[in-house]
Protein backbone atom coordinates (compact mmCIF):
# COMPACT_ATOMS: atom_id res chain seq x y z
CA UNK A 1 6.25 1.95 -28.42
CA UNK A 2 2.76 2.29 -29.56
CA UNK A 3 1.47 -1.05 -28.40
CA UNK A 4 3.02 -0.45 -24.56
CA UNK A 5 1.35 2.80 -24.58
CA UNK A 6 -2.20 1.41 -25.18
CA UNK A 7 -1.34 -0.54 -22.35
CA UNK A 8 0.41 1.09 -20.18
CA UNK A 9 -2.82 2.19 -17.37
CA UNK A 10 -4.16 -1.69 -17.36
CA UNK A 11 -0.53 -2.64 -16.35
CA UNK A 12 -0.39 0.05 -13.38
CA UNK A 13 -3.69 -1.28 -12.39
CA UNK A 14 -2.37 -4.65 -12.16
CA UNK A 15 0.89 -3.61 -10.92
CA UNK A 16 -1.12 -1.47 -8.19
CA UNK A 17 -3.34 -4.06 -7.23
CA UNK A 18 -0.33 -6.80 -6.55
CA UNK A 19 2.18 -4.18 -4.80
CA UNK A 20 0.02 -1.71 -3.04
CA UNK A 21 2.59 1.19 -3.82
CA UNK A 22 1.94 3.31 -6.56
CA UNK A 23 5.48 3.80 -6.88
CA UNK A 24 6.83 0.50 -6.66
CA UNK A 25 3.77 0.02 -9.51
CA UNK A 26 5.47 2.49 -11.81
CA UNK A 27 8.86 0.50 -11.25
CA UNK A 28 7.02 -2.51 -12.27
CA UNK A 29 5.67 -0.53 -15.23
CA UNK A 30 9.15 0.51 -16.58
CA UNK A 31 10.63 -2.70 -16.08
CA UNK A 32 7.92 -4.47 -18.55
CA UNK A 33 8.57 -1.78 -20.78
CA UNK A 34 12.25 -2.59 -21.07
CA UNK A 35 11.63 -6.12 -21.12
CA UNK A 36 9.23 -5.43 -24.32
CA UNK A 37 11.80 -3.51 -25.88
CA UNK A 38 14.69 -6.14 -25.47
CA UNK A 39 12.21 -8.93 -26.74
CA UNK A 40 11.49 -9.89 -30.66
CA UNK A 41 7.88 -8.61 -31.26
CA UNK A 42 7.56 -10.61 -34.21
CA UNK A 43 7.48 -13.65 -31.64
CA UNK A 44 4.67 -11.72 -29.67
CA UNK A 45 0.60 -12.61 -30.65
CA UNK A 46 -1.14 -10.55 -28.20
CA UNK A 47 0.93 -8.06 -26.48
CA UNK A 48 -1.58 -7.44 -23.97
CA UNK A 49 -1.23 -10.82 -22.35
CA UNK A 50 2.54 -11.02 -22.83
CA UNK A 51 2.92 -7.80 -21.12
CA UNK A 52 0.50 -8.93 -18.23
CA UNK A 53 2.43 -12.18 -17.36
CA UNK A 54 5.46 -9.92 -17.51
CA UNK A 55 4.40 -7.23 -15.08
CA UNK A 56 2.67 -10.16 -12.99
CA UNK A 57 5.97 -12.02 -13.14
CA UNK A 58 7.48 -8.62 -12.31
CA UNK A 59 5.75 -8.14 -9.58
CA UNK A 60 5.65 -11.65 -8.16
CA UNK A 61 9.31 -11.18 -7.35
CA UNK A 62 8.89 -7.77 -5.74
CA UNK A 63 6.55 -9.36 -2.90
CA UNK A 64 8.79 -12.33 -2.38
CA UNK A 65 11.38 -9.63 -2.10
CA UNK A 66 10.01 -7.49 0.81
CA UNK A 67 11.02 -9.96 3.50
CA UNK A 68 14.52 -8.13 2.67
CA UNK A 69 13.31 -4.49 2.70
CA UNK A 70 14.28 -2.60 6.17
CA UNK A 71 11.94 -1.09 8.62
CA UNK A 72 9.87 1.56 8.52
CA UNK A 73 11.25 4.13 10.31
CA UNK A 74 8.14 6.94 11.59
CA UNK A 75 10.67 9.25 12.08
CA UNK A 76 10.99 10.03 8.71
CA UNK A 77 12.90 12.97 6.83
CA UNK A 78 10.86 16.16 5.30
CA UNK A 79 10.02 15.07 1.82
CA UNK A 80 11.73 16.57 -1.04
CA UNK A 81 9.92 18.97 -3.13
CA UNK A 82 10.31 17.21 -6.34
CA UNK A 83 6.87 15.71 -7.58
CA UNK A 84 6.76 12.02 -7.45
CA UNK A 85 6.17 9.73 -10.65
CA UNK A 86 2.87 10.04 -12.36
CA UNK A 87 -0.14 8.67 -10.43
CA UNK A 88 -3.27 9.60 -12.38
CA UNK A 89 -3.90 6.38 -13.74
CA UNK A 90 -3.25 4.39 -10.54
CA UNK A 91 -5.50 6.72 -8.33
CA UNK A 92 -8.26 6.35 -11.28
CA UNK A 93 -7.94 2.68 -10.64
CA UNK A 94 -7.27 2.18 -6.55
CA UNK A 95 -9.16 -0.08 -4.72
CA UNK A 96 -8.87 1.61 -1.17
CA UNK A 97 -6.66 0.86 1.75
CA UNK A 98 -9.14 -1.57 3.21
CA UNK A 99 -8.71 -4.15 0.66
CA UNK A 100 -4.96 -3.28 0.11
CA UNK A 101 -4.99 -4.34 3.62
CA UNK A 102 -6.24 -7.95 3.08
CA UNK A 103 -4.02 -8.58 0.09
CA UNK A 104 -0.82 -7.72 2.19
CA UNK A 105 -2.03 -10.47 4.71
CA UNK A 106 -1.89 -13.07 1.33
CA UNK A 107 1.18 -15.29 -0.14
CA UNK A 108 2.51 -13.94 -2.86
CA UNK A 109 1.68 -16.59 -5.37
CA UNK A 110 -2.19 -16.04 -3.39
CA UNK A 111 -2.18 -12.95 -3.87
CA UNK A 112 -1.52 -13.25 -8.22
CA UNK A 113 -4.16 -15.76 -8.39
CA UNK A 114 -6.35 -13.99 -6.76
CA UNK A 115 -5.48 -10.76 -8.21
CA UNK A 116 -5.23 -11.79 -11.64
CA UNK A 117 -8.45 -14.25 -12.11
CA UNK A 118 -10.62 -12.36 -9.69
CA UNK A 119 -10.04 -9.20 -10.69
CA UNK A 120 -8.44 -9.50 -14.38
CA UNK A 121 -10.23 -12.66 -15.51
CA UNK A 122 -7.36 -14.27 -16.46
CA UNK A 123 -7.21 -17.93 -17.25
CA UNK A 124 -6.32 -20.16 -14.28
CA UNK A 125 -3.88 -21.52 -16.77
CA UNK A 126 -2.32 -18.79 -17.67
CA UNK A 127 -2.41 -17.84 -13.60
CA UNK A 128 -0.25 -21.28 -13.27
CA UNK A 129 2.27 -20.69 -15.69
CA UNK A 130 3.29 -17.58 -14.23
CA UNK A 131 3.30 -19.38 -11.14
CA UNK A 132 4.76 -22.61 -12.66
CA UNK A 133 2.32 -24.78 -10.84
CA UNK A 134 -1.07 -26.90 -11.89
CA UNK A 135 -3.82 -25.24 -13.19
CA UNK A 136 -5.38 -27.15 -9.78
CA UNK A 137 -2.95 -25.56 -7.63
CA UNK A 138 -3.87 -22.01 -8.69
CA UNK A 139 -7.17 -22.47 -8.31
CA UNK A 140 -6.77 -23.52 -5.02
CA UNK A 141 -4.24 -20.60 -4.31
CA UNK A 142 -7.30 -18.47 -5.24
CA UNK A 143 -9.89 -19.96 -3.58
CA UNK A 144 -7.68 -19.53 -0.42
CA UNK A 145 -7.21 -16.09 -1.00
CA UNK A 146 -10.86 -15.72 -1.92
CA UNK A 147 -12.28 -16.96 1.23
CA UNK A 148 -9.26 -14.48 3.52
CA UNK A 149 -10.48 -11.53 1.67
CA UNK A 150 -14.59 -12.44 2.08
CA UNK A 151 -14.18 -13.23 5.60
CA UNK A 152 -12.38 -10.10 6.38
CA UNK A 153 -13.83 -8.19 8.88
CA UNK A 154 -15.12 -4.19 7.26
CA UNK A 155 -13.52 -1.21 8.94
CA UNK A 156 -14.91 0.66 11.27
CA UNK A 157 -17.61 3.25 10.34
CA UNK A 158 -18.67 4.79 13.61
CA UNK A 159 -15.98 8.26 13.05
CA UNK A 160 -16.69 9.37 16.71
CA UNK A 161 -14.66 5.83 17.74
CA UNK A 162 -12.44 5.50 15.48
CA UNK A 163 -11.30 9.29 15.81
CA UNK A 164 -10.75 8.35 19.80
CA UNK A 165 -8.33 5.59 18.45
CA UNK A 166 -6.15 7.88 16.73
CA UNK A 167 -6.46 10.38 19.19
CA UNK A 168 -5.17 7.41 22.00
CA UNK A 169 -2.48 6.67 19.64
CA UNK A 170 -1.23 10.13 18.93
CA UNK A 171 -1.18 10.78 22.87
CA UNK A 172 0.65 7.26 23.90
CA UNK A 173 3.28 8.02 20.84
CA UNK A 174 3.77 11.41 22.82
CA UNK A 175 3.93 9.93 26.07
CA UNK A 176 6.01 7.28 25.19
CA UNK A 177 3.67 5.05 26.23
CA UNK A 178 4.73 1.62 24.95
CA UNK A 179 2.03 -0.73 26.97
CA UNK A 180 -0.63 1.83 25.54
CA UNK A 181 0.19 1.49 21.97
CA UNK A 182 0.22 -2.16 21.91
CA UNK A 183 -3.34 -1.99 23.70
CA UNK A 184 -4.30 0.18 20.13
CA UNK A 185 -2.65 -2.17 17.36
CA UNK A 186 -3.98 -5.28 16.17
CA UNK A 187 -1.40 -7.85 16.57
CA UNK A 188 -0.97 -8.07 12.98
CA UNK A 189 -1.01 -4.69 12.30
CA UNK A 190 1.10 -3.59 8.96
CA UNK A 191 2.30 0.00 8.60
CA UNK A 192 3.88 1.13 4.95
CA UNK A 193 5.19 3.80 3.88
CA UNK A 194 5.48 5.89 0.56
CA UNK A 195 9.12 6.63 -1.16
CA UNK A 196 8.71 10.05 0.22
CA UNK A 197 8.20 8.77 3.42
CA UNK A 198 11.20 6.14 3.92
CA UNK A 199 14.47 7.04 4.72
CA UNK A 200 15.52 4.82 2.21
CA UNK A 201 13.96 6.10 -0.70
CA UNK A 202 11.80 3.27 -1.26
CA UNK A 203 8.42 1.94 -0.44
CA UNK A 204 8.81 0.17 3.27
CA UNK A 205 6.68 -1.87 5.30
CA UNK A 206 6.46 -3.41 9.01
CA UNK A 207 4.44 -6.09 10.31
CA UNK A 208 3.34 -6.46 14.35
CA UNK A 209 2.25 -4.99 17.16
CA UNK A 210 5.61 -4.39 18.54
CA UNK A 211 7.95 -3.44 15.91
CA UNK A 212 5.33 -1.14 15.14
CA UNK A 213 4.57 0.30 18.43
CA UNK A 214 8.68 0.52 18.74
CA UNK A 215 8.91 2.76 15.87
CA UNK A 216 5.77 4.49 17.22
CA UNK A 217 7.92 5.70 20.14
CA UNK A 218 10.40 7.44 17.60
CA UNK A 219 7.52 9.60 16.43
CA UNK A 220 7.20 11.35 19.68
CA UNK A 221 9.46 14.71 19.61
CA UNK A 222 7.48 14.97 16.81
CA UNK A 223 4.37 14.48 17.87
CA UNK A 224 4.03 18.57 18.76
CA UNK A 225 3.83 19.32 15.14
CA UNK A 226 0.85 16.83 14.78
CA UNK A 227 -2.98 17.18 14.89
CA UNK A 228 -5.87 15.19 14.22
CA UNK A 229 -7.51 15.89 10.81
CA UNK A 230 -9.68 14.11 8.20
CA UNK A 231 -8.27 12.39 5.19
CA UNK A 232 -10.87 11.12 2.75
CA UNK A 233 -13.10 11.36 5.34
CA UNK A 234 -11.15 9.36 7.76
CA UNK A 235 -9.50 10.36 11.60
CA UNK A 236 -5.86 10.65 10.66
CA UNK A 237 -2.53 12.20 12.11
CA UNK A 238 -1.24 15.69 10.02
CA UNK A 239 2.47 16.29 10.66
CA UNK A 240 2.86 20.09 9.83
CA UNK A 241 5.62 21.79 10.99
CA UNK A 242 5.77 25.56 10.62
CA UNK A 243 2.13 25.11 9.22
CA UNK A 244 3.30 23.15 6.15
CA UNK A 245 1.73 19.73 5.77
CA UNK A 246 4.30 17.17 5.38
CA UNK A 247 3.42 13.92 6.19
CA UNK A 248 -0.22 12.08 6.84
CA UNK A 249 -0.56 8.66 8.60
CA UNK A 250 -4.20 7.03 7.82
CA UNK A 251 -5.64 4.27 10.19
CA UNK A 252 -7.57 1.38 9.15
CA UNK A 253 -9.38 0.66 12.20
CA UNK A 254 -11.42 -2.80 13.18
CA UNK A 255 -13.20 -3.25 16.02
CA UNK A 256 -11.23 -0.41 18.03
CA UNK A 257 -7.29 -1.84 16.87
CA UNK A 258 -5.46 -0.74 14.87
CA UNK A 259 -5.03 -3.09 11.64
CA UNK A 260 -3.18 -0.80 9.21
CA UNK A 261 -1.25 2.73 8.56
CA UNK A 262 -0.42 4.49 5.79
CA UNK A 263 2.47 7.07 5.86
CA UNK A 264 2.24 9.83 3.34
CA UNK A 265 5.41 11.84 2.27
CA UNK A 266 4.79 12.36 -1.48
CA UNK A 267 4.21 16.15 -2.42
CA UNK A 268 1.96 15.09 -5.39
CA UNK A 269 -0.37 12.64 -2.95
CA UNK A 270 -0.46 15.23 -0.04
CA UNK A 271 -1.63 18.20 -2.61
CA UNK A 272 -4.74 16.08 -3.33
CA UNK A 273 -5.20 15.65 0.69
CA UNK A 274 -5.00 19.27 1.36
CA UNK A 275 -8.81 20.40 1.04
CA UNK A 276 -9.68 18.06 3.34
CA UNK A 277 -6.84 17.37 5.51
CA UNK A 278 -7.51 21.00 6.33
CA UNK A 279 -10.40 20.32 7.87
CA UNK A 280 -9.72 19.59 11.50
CA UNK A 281 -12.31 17.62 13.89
CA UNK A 282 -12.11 19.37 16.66
């Protein structure tokens, strides 16, 4: 369909913003699609809006969904070597892991509002009946998520520190060091990871301290595969057995926890890592 086409990279950028996963975006993505192409489209009057209170409708039920989804396991499988879906449009359009970060911490129906009128500029009204609430309530919904994301405390830019942080949490993951690990997250830490990276097959994420630091512990007979490289310019953990990169985890780091960590698996992602994830900081 012509008119999905035009539309297709503002409805990843949506769909990226609200999930976070560029696969679960491209799910979204499809499932618009075949929602546009079961619909009369002599009943639609600007396509562009219908399809963005589909995919935001879409993707509201993915987050209230997630409570459901299983743990992330850090012992994950090798990933396959088929390519993942297409990305280029999401990457073009990513707001970084910081702010993914924040948004994770929101409601779902905060996180639409605040997705959709902050960052979209679409009508409050049009925010509420996707949400079927007031036009009041949304706004309030936003303002709520406003004020979370401005008072959010920045990452971390000192390197030296934050590369001692995932240095200390590479070593207590290899010691088993439970007590340590906890000492390193934030207590509302969050840790996702891609479809490449799940066991299931899916996009996965935990929340806390200890479920985290748990799974942490799993990590450890692997742990003599791993290094400490840079990732966008970022401390991170390289997984690369028999000199193959296979998986990354990336830190977001506030004031010396832990806050967030991002397991790569896909082959696609990991290619565009490789220049720099090659450069080690030792």
């Amino acid at each position: 369909m012509e008119d999905f086409a035009t539309h297709r990279d503002h409805l990843r950028a949506v769909a990226y913003r609200m999930l976070g996963s560029e696969s679960e975006a491209d799910d979204a993505v499809q499932e618009a699609w075949l929602r546009l192409a079961r619909s009369d489209t002599n009943d639609i009057h600007n396509t562009r809006a219908w399809l963005t209170t589909v995919i935001a409708r879409v993707c509201l039920d993915m987050l209230r969904s997630r409570t459901a989804r299983r743990e992330i396991v850090l012992d994950m499988p090798l990933p396959a070597d088929s390519p993942g879906p297409e990305q280029e449009a999401i990457l073009a359009e990513s707001v970084g892991l910081a702010l993914l970060v924040v948004l994770d911490t929101l409601t779902p129906a905060e996180r639409l509002a605040f997705v959709l009128h902050d960052m979209f500029a679409v009508p409050f009204d049009e925010v509420a009946a996707i949400l079927g609430r007031s036009t009041q309530a949304a706004k309030m919904l936003a303002s709520r998520a406003r004020h979370r994301v401005g008072t959010n405390q920045p990452p971390d830019s000192d390197l030296t520190r934050r590369r001692k942080v995932v240095e200390a949490f590479l070593a207590a993951s290899r010691n088993g060091d439970f007590a340590a690990l906890l000492n390193l997250l934030d207590p509302d830490v969050t840790a996702r990871a891609d479809a490449s990276a799940a066991p299931s097959g899916t996009p996965t994420w935990l929340r806390g301290a200890k479920a985290i630091g748990r799974q942490a512990l799993v990590f450890s007979h692997r742990a003599e595969h791993a290094r400490i490289g840079l990732v966008d310019g970022d401390p991170a953990i390289l997984i690369e057995p028999y000199g193959r990169l296979v998986t990354v985890l990336a830190f977001t780091i506030t004031n010396g926890k832990i806050i967030a960590i991002d397991i790569i698996a896909d082959p696609q992602r990991l290619e565009g890592l490789t220049d720099q994830a090659g450069d080690d900081l030792a």
